[in-house]
C-alpha atoms as a PDB file:
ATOM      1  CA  UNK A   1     -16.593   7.600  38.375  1.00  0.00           C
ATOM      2  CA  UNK A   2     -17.358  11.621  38.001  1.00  0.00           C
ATOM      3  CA  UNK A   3     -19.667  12.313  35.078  1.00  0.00           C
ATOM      4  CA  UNK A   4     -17.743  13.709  32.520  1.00  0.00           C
ATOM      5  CA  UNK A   5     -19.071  16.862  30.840  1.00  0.00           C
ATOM      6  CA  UNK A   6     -18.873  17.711  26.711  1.00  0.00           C
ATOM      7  CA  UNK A   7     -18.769  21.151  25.174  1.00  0.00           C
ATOM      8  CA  UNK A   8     -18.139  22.522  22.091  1.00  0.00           C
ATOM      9  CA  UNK A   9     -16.522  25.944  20.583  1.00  0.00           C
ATOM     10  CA  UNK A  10     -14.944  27.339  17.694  1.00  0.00           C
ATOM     11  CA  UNK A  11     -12.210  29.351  16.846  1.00  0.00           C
ATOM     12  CA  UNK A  12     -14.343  32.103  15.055  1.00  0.00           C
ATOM     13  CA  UNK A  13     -15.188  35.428  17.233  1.00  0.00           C
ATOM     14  CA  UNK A  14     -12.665  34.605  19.334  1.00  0.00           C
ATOM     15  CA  UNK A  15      -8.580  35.824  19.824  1.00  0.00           C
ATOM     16  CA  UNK A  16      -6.693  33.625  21.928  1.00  0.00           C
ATOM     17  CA  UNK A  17      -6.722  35.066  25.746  1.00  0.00           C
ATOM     18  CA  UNK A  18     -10.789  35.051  25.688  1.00  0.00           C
ATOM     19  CA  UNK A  19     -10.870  31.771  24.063  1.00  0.00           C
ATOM     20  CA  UNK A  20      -8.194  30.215  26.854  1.00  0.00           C
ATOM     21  CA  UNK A  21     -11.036  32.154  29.107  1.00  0.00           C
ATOM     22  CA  UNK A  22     -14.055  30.035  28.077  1.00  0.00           C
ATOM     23  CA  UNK A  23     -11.811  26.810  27.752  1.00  0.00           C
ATOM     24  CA  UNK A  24     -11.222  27.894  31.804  1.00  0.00           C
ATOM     25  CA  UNK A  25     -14.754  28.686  32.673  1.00  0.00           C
ATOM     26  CA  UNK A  26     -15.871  25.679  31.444  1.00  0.00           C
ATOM     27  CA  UNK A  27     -13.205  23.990  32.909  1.00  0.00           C
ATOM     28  CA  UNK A  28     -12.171  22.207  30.008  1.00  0.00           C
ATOM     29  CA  UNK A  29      -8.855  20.073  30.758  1.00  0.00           C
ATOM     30  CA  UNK A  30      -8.560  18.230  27.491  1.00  0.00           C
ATOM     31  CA  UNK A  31      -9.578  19.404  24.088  1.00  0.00           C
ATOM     32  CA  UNK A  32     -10.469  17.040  20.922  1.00  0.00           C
ATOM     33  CA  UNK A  33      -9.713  19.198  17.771  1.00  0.00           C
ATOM     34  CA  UNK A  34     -12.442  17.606  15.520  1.00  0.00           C
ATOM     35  CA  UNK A  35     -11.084  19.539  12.433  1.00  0.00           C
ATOM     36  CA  UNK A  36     -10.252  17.806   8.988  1.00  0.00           C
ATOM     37  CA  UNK A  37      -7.970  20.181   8.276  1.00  0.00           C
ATOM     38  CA  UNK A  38      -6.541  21.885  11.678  1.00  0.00           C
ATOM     39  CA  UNK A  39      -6.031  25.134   9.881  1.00  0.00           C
ATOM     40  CA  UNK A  40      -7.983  28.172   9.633  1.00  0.00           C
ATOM     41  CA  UNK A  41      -7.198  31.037   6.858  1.00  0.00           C
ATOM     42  CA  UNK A  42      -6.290  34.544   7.448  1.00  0.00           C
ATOM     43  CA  UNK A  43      -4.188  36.666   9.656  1.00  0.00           C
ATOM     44  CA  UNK A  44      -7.727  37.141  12.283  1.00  0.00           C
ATOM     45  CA  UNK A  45      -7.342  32.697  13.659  1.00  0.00           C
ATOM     46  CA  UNK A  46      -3.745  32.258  13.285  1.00  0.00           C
ATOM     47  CA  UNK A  47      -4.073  31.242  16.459  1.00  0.00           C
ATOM     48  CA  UNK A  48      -5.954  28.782  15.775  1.00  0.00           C
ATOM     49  CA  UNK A  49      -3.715  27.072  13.442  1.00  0.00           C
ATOM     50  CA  UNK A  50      -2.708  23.343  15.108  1.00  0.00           C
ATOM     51  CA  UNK A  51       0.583  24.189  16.248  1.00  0.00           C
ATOM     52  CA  UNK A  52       0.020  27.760  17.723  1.00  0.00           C
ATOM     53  CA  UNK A  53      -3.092  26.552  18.849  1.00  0.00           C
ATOM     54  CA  UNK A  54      -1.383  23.449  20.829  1.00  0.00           C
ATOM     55  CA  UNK A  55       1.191  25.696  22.315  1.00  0.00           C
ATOM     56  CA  UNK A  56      -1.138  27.798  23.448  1.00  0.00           C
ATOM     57  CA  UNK A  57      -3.574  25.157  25.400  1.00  0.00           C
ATOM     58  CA  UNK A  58      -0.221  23.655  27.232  1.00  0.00           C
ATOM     59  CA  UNK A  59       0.684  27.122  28.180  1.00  0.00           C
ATOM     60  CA  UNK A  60      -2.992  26.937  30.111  1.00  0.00           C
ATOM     61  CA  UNK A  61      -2.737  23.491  30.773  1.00  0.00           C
ATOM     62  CA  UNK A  62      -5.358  22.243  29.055  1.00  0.00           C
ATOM     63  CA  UNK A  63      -4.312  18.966  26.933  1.00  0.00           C
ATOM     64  CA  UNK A  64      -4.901  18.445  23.599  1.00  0.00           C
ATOM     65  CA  UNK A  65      -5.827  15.390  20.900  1.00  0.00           C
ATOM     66  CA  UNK A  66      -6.247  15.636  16.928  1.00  0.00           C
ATOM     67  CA  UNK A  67      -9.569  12.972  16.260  1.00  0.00           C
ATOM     68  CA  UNK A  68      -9.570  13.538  12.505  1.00  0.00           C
ATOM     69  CA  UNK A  69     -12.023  10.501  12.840  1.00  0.00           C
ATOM     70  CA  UNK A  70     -14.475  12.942  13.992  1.00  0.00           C
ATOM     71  CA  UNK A  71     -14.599  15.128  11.935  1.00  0.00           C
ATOM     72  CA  UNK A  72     -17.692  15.656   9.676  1.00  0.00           C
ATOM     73  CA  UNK A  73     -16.956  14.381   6.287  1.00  0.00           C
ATOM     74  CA  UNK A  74     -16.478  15.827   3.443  1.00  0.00           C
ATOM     75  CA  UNK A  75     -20.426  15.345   2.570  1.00  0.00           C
ATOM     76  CA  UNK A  76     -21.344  17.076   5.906  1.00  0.00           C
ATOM     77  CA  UNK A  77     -19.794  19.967   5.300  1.00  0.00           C
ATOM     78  CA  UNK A  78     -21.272  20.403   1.791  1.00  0.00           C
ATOM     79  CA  UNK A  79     -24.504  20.062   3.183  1.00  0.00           C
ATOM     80  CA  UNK A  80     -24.143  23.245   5.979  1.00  0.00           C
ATOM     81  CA  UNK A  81     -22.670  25.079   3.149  1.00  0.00           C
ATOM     82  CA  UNK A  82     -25.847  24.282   1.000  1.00  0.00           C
ATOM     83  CA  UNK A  83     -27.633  25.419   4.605  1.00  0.00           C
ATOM     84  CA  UNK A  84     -25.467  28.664   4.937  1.00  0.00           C
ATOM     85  CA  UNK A  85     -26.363  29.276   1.153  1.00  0.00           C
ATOM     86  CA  UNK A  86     -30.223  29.223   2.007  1.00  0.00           C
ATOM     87  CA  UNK A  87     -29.975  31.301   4.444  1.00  0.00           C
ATOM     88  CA  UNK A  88     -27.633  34.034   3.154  1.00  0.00           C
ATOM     89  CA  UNK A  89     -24.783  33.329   5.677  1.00  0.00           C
ATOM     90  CA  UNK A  90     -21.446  32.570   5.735  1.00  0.00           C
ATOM     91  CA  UNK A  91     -19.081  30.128   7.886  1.00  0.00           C
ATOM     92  CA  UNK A  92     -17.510  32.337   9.984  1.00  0.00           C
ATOM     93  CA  UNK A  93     -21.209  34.517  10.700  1.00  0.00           C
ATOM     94  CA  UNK A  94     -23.585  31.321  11.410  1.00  0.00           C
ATOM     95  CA  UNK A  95     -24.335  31.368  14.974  1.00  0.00           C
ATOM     96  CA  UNK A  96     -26.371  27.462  14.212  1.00  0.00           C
ATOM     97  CA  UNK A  97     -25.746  24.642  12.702  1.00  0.00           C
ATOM     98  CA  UNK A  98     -28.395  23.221  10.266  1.00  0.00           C
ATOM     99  CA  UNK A  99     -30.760  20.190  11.847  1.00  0.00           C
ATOM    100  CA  UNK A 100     -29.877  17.932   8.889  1.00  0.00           C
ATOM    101  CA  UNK A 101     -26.341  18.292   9.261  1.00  0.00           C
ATOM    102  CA  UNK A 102     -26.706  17.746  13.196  1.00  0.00           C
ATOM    103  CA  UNK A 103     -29.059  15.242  12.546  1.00  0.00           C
ATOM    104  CA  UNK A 104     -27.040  13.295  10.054  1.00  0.00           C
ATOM    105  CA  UNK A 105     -23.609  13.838  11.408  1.00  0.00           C
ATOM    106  CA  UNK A 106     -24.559  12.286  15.043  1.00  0.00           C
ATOM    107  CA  UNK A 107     -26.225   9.421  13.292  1.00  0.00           C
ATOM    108  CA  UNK A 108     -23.194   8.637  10.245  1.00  0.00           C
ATOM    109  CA  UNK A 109     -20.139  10.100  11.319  1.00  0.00           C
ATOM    110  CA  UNK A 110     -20.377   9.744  14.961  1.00  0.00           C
ATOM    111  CA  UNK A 111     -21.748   6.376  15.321  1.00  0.00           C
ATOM    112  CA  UNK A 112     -19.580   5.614  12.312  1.00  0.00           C
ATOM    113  CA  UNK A 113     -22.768   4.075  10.170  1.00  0.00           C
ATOM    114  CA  UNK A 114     -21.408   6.717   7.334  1.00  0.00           C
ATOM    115  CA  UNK A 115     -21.228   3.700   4.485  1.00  0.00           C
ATOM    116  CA  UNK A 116     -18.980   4.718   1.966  1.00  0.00           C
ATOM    117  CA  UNK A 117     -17.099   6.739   3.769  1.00  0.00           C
ATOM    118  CA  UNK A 118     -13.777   8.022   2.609  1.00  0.00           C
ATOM    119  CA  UNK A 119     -12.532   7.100   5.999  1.00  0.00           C
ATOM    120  CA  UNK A 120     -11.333   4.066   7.464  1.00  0.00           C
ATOM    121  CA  UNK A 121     -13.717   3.298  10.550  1.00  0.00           C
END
């Protein structure tokens, strides 16, 4: 069985055509949309609103699956916003994620050992 290869991207800093571009040059064929909420605000990531965005990855070719059960929770975001806070920086201008959040997010939500969870596991 081929090794199968994970990356990760965002919608921020990107339109649509160079965003389909790195999905290609990566040669991503299915996506998992990881987002609670699979909207984003203002005119700028439209695009990158579930429906457009869905549209837009058949047009490529590349597939697409919502796994809302991957998302971070509720909690995990708080604590990168406490992070971005710190460090005088918002969402959409953080180019890293903090090492608690990574840190706790791979070991709760991933591994789903997040007790108390507001999501069913």
């Amino acid at each position: 069985m081929p090794m199968l290869k994970l990356v990760t991207i965002g919608a921020y800093d990107f339109d649509v055509e160079p965003f389909l571009q790195r999905l290609r040059d990566a040669d991503v064929r299915l996506l998992f949309d990881v987002r609670q909420r699979r909207g984003v605000r203002g005119p700028d990531y439209a695009w990158a609103n579930s429906r457009r965005l869905q549209a837009s990855l058949a047009g490529a070719g590349t597939a697409y699956e919502h796994h809302r059960e991957l998302a971070p929770t509720t909690e995990r975001r708080h604590l990168q916003y406490a992070e971005d806070d710190r460090q005088g920086v918002g969402k959409r201008s953080r180019r890293e994620l903090a090492a608690e959040y990574i840190r706790r997010y791979t070991a709760e939500d991933l591994r789903g050992d997040a007790g108390g969870s507001h999501r069913p596991r």
